[in-house]
Structures are given as structure tokens and as C-alpha cells.
Protein backbone atom coordinates (compact mmCIF):
# COMPACT_ATOMS: atom_id res chain seq x y z
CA UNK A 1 0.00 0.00 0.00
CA UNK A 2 1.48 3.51 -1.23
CA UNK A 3 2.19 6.45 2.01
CA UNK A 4 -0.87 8.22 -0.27
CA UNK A 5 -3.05 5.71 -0.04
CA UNK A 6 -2.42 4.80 3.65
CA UNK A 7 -3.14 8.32 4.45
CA UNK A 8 -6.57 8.71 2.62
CA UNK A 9 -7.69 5.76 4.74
CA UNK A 10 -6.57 6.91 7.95
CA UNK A 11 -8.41 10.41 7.37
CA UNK A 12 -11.38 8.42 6.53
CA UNK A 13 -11.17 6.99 9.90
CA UNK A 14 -11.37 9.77 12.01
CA UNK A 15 -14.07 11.70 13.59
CA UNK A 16 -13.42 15.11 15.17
CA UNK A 17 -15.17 16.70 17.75
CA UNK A 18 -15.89 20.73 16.49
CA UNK A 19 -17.12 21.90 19.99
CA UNK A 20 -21.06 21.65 20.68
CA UNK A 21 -22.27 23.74 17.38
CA UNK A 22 -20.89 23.66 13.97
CA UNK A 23 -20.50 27.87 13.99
CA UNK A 24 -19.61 30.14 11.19
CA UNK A 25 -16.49 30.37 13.18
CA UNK A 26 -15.53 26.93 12.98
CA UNK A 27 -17.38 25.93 9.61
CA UNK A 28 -13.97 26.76 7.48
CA UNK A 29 -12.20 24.16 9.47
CA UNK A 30 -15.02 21.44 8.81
CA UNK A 31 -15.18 21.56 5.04
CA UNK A 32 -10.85 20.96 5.54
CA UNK A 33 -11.76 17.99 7.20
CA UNK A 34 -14.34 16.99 5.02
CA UNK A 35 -12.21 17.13 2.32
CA UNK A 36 -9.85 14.75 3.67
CA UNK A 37 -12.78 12.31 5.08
CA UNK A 38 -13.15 13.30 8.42
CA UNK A 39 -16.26 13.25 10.00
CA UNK A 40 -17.16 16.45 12.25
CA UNK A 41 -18.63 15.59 15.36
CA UNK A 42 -20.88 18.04 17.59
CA UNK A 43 -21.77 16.60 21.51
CA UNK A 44 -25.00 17.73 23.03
CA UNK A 45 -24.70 15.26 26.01
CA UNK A 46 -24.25 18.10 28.61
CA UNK A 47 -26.49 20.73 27.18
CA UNK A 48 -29.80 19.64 25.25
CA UNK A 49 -29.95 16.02 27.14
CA UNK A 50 -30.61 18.18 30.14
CA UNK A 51 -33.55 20.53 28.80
CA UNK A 52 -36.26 19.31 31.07
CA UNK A 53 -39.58 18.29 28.65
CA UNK A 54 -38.91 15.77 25.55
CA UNK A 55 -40.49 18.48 23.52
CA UNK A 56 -37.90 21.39 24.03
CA UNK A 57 -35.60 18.95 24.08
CA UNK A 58 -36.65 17.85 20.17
CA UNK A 59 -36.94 21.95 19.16
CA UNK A 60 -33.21 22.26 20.82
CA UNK A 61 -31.94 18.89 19.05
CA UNK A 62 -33.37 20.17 15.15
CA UNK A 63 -31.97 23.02 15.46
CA UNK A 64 -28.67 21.33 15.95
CA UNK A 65 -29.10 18.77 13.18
CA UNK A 66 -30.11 21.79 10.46
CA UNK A 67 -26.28 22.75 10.93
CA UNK A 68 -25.26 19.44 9.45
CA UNK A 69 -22.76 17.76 11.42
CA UNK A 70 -22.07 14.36 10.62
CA UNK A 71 -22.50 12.72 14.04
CA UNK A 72 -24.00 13.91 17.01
CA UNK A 73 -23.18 12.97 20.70
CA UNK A 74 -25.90 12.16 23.08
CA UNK A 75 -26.78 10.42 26.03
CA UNK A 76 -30.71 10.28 24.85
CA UNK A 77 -30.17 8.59 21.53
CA UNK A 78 -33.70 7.55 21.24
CA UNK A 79 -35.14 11.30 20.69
CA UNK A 80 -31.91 12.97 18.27
């Protein structure tokens, strides 16, 4: 296997974690990952999962996944 190659699978491996929000701010850095493969990450385990009622919770979680990250971090996996 070519030092290319090997490379373009390990990116395609990865996931990074961009902070709880994909943000204008950090959106640059997520297409550069992208473009290698890497999957951006957001976490939402110690803000939304602690909303009190399932239905703020839902109205908090869309307007996470309307920002597109690839894979979202929860402890409530059920309702993202």
C-alpha cells in the first residue's frame, strides 16, 4: 500500500469533535476535514440532554441537526 493511499484511509477513519455547534467560526475548518474524510462531530450530552420536557428537548436537538454535522453525541439517543 502507497504512504498516499495509507493516508486517505486513515483520514477516513477519524471523527473530530468541532465543539457543541458547527459555527460560522468553525465551519472553514469542517469543510478541511471533510475534504480529507473526516467526520465532524458536535456533543450535546451536557447541554440539550438536560432541557427538562422531551419536547424542548426535540426543538433544541433540530436546530442542531439543520447545521449538518455528521455525528451527534448524546446520552438520549432515542429522541436525536
Amino acid at each position: 500500500m502507497s504512504c498516499k493511499l495509507f493516508m486517505l484511509e486513515l483520514w477516513q477513519n477519524m471523527i473530530a469533535c468541532v465543539r457543541p455547534v458547527i459555527t460560522p467560526e468553525n465551519q472553514k475548518v469542517c469543510e478541511i476535514l471533510r475534504a480529507r474524510g473526516v467526520h465532524c462531530m458536535i456533543s450535546v450530552a451536557s447541554t440539550h440532554d438536560k432541557v427538562k420536557t422531551k419536547e424542548e428537548r426535540a426543538a433544541k436537538y433540530k436546530e442542531k441537526i439543520n447545521k449538518r454535522p455528521d455525528v451527534i453525541e448524546s446520552d438520549i439517543l432515542t429522541e436525536v
